[in-house]
Protein backbone atom coordinates (compact mmCIF):
# COMPACT_ATOMS: atom_id res chain seq x y z
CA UNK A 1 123.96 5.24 42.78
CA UNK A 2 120.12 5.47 41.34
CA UNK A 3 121.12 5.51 38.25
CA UNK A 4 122.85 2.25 38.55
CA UNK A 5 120.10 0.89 40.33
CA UNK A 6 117.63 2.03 37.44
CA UNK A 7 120.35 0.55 35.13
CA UNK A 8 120.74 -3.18 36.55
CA UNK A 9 116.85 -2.87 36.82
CA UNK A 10 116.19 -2.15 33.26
CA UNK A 11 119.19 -4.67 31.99
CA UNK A 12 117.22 -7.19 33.97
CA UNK A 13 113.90 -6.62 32.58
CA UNK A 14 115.34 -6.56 28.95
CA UNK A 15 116.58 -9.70 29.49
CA UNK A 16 113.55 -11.08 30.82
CA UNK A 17 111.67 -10.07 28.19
CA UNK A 18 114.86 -11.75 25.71
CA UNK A 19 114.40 -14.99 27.62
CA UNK A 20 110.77 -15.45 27.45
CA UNK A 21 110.96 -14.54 23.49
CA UNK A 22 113.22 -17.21 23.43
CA UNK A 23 110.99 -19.36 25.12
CA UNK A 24 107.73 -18.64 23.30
CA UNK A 25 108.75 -17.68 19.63
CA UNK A 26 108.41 -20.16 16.67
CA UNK A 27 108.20 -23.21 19.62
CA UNK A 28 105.58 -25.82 20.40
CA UNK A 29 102.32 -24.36 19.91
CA UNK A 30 99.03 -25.55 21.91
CA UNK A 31 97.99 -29.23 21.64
CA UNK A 32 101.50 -30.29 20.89
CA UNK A 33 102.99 -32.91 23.27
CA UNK A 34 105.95 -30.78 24.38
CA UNK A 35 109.02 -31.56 26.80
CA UNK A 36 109.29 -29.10 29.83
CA UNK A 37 112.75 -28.37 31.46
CA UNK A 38 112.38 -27.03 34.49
CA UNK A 39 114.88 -24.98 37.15
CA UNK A 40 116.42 -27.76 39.32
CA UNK A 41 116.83 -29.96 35.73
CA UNK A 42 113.71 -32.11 35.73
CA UNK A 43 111.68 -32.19 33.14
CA UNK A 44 108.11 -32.95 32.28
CA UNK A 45 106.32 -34.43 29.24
CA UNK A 46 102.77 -33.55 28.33
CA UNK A 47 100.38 -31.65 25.75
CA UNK A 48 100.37 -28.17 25.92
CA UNK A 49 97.43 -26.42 26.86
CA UNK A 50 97.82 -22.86 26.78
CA UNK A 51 101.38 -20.42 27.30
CA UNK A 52 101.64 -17.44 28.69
CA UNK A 53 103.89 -14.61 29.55
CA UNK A 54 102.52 -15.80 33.36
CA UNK A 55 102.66 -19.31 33.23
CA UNK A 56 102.58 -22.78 30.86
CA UNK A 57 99.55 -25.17 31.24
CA UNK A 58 99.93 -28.67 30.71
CA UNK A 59 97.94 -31.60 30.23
CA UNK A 60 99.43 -34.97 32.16
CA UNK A 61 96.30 -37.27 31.05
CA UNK A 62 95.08 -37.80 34.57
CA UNK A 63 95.60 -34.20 35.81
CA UNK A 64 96.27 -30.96 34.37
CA UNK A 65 99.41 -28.74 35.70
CA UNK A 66 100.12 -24.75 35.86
CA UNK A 67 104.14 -24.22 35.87
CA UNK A 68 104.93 -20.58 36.55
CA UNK A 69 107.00 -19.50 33.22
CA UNK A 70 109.84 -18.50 35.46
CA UNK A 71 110.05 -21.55 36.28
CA UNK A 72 110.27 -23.15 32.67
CA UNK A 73 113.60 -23.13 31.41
CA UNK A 74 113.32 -24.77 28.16
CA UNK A 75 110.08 -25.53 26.26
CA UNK A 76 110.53 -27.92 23.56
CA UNK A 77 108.14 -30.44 21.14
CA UNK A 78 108.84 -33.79 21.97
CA UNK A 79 109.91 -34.96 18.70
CA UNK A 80 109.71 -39.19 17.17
CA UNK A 81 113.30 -39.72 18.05
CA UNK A 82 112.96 -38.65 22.03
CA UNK A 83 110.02 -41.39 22.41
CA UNK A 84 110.70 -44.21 24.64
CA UNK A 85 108.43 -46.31 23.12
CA UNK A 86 109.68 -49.97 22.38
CA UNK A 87 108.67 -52.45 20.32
CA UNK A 88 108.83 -55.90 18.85
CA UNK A 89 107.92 -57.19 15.64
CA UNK A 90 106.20 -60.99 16.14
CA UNK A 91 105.46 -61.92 12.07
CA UNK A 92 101.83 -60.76 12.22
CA UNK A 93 101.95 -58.56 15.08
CA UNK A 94 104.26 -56.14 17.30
CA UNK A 95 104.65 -56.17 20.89
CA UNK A 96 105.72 -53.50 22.97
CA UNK A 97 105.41 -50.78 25.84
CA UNK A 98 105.11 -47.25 24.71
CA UNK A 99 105.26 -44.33 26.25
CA UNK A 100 102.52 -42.65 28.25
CA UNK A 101 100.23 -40.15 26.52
CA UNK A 102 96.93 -38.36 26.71
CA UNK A 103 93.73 -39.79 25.46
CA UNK A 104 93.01 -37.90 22.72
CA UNK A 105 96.67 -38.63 21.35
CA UNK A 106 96.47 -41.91 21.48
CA UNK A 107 92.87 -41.90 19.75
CA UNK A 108 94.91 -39.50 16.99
CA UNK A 109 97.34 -42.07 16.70
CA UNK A 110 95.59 -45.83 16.36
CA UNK A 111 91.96 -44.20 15.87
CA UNK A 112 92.04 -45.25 12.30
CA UNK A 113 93.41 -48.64 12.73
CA UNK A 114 90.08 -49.04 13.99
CA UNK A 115 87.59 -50.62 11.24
CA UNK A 116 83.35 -51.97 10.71
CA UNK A 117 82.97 -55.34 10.50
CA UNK A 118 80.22 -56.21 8.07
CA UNK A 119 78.75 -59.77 7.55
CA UNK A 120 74.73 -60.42 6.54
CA UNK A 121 73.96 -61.39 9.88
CA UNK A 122 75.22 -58.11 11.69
CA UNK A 123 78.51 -55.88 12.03
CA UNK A 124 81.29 -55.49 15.14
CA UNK A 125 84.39 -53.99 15.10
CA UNK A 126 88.46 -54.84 14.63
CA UNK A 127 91.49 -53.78 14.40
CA UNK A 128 94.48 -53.37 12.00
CA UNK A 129 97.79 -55.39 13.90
CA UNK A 130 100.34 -55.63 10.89
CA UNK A 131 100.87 -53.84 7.68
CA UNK A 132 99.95 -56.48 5.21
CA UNK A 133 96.17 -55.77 6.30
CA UNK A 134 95.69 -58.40 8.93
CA UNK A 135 93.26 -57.47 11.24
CA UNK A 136 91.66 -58.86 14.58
CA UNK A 137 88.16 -58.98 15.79
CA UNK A 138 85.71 -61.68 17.75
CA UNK A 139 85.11 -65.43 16.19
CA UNK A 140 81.02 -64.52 17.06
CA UNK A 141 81.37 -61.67 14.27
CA UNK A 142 81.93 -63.82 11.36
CA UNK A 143 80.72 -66.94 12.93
CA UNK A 144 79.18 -69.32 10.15
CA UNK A 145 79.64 -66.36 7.19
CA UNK A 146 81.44 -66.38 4.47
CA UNK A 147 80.98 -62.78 2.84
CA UNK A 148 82.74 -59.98 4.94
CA UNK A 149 83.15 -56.78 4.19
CA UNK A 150 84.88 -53.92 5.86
CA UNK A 151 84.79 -50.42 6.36
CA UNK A 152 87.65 -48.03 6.67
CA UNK A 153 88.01 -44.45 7.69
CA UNK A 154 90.29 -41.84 5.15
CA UNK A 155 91.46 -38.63 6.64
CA UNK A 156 91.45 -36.06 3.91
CA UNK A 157 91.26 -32.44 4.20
CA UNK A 158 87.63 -31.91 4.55
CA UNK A 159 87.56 -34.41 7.62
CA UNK A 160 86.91 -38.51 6.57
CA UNK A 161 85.93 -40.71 3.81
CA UNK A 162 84.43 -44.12 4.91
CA UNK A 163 85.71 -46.78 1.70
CA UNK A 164 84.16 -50.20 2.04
CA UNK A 165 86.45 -53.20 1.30
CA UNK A 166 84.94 -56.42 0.05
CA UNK A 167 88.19 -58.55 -0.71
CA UNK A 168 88.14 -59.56 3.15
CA UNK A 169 89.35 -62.92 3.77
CA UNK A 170 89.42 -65.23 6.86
CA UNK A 171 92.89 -66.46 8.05
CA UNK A 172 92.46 -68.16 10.98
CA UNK A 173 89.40 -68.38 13.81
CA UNK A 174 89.69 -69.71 17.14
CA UNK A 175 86.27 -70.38 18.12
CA UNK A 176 86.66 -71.45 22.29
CA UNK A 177 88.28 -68.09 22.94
CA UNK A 178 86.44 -66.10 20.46
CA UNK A 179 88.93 -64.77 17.94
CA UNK A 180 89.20 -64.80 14.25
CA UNK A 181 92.23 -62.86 12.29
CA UNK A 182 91.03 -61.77 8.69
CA UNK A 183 92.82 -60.30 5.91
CA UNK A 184 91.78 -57.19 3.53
CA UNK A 185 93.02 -56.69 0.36
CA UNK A 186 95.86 -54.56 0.01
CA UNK A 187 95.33 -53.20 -3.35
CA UNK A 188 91.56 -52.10 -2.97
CA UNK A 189 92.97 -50.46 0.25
CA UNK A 190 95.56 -48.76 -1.65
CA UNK A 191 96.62 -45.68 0.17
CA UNK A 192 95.10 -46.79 3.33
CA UNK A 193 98.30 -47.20 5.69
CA UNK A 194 97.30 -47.12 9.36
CA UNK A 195 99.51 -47.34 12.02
CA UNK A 196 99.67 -50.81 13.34
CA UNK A 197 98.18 -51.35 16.87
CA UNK A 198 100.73 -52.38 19.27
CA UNK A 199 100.01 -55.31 21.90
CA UNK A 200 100.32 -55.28 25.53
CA UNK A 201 102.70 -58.28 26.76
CA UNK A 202 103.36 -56.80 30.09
CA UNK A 203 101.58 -58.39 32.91
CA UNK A 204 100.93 -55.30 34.70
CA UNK A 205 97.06 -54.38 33.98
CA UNK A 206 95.56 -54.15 37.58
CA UNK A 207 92.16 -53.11 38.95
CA UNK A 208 91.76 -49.62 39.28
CA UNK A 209 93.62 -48.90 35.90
CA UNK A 210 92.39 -46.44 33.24
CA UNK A 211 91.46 -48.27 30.15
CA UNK A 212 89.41 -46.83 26.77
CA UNK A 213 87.83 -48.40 24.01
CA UNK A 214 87.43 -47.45 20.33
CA UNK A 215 84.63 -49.43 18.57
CA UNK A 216 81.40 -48.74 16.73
CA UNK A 217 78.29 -49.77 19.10
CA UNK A 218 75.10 -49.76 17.41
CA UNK A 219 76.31 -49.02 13.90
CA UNK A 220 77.96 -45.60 15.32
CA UNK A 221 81.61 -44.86 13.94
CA UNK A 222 85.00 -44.35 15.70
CA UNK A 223 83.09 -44.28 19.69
CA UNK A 224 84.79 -43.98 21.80
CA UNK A 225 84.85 -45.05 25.69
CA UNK A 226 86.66 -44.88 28.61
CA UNK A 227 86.60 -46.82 32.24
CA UNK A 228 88.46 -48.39 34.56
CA UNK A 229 89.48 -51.97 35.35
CA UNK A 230 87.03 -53.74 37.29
CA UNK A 231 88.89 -57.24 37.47
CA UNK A 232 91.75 -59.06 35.46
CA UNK A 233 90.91 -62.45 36.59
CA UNK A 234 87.01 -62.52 36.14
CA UNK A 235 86.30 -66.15 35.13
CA UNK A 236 83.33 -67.29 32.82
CA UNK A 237 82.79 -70.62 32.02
CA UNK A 238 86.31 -71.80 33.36
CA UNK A 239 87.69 -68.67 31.03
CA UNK A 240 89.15 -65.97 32.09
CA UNK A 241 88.21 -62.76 31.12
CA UNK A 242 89.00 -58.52 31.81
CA UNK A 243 85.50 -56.74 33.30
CA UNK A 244 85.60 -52.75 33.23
CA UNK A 245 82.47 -50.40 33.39
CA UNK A 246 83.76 -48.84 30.27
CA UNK A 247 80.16 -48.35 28.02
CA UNK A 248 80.08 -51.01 25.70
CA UNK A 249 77.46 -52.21 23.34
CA UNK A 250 76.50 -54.27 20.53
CA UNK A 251 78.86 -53.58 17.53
CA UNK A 252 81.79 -52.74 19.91
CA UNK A 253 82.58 -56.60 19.89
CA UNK A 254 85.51 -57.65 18.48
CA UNK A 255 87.32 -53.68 18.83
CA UNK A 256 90.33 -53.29 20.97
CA UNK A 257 90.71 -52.39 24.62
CA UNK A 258 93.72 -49.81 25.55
CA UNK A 259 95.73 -49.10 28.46
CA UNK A 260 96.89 -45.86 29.11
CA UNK A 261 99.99 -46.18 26.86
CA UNK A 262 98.05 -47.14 24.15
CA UNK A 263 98.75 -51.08 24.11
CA UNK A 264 95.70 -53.33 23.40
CA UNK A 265 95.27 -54.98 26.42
CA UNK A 266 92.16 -57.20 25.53
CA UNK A 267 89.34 -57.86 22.81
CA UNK A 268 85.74 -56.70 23.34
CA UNK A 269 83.49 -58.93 23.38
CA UNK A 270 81.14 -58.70 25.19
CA UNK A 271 78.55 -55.92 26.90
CA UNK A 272 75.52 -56.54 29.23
CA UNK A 273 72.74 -54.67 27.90
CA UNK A 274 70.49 -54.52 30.96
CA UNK A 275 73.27 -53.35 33.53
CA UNK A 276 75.17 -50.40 32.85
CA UNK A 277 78.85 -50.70 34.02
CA UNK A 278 79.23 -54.18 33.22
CA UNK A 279 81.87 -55.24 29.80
CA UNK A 280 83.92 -57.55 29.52
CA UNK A 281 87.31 -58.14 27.35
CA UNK A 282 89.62 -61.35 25.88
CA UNK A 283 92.88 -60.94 27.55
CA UNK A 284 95.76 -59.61 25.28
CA UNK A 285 97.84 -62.88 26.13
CA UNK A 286 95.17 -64.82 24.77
CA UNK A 287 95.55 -63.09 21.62
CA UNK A 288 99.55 -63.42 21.33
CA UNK A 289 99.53 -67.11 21.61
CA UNK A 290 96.33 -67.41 19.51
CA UNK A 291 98.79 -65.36 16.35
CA UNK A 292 101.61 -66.91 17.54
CA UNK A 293 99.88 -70.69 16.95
CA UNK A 294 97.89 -69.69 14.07
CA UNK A 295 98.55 -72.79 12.16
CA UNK A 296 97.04 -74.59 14.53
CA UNK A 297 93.61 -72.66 13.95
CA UNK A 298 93.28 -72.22 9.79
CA UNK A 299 90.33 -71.68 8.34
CA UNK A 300 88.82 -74.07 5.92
CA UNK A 301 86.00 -71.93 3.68
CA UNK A 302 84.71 -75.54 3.06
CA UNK A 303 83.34 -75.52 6.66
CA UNK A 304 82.55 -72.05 7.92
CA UNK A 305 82.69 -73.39 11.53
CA UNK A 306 86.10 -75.22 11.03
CA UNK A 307 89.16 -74.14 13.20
CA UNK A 308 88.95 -76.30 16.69
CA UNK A 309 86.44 -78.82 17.95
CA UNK A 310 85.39 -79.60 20.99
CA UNK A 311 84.20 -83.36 22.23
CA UNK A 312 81.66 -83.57 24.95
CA UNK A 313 83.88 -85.53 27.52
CA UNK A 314 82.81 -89.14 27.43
CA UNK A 315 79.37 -89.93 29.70
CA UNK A 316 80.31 -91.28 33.17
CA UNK A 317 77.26 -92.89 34.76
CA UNK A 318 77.07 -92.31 38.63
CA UNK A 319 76.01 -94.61 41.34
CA UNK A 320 71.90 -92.67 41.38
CA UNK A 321 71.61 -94.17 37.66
CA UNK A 322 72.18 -97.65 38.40
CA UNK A 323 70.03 -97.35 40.76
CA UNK A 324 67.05 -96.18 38.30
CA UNK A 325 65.00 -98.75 36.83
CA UNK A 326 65.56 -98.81 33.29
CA UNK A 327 62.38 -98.08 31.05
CA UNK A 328 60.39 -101.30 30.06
CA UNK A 329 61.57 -103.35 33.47
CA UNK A 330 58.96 -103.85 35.72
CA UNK A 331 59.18 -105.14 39.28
């Protein structure tokens, strides 16, 4: 009777030791966004931390997990085709909702969509939208200037090359809500093929949300900052605008603003440099109907401030001025 005992014991520690092989051999390996399938049939999607005989650590983006490996019945990489991200191609631009990921993947994946600015006056930021080079960033960055340049970030093996583009044109500007959409050459940027940024059109940014920020304040490449929404309906000057206590600072403007599923949710564009915790951001919506009505905002390099103008509304005298002797009448 022992020796059955010692039998069905050692049976079931040989196949332990089969099943976590299984498990562990030639699969996802640490900092790969895997796909956990756990007893009871749920599953969890994350980037692997660390795996152990003991247990599998994962990373959720706003907490990190420790999932006994007994529990793990299946560990997988989460490969393109199981990705529920979704999205729309608008001409210029694509629309979408994507699927939830860590920081520092999403920062892999649209960090070098991310580009420098570069006028006479001063530098900001932008960002990359469609494959034929068109690229976002604020009207204030290449307000009154003709000459733009960009810079763009190469990954190569021994880390990046930063390439400066001078063929940079301006398409369209939109001066009241502070956008202008340039174009860069495609064949200086030859080889240069970022991955397009994708544009929030869901109306579901709230206070309290996670948002980050990839720009270059103060000259300093590929920053990049994280916060939370402070308000969605902050209005300035009868406009409205997104305020987060993300960092932001001079040369951020014109960079985009992410949610947490990597959709651009606004523009910086602006940063207060006496308070800390105070930035503000164009809403994305602004910027869908601004490429969607383009034509209605072309630039003419004959006048560097062309695009829209806007009348002072006529003078309407009130009752306190008629009232006001005029100069030259005496009583």
């Amino acid at each position: 009777m022992r020796n059955d005992k010692q039998t069905v014991l050692a049976l079931g520690l040989v196949a332990m030791c089969t099943w976590g092989a299984a498990l562990y051999a030639d699969g996802p390996k640490e900092g790969d966004r895997v796909i956990a399938t756990l007893q009871g049939g749920s599953t969890v999607t994350a980037e692997l931390l660390r795996k152990t005989d003991e247990a599998v650590v994962l990373d959720l983006g706003h907490d990190v997990i420790r999932v006994p490996a007994k529990r793990v019945l299946k560990l997988e990489t989460a490969g393109a085709s199981e990705s529920n991200d979704q999205t729309t191609q608008q001409d210029v631009f694509q629309t979408g909702k994507l699927e939830p990921r860590p920081v520092p993947q999403l920062v892999k994946r649209f960090g070098d969509s991310v580009v420098i600015v570069k006028t006479p006056s001063g530098l900001g930021s932008g960002f990359v939208v469609s494959k034929r080079g068109h690229l976002i960033t604020n009207y204030h960055v290449v307000e009154q200037e003709k000459t733009i340049k960009i810079s763009i970030f190469r990954k190569t093996d021994q880390g990046y090359e930063r390439q400066e583009l001078k063929k940079v044109k301006i398409l369209a500007i939109q001066p009241l809500r502070d956008i202008a959409l340039l174009q860069y050459d495609l064949e200086e940027a030859e080889g240069y093929e970022p991955e397009p940024i994708v544009i929030s059109d869901n109306d579901d940014l709230k206070s309290g949300s996670l948002i980050f920020a990839i720009g270059n304040p103060l000259g300093l490449e590929r920053t990049v900052t994280q916060g939370i929404v402070s308000s969605t309906t902050r209005t300035i000057g009868h406009l409205r605008f997104i305020q987060t206590d993300a960092a932001i600072n001079p040369g951020n403007s014109g960079g985009p603003m992410f949610n947490a599923r990597g959709e651009v949710v606004g523009i910086v564009c602006a940063g207060h440099t006496f308070f800390e915790g105070l930035a503000f951001g164009i809403p994305s919506r602004d910027l869908i109907d601004f490429l969607k009505n383009r034509e209605a905002y072309l630039y003419d390099p004959a006048q560097p401030n062309s695009g829209v103008t806007y009348l002072q509304p006529p003078y309407q005298p009130s009752e306190s001025d008629h009232d006001t002797p005029q100069k030259g009448n005496r009583s």
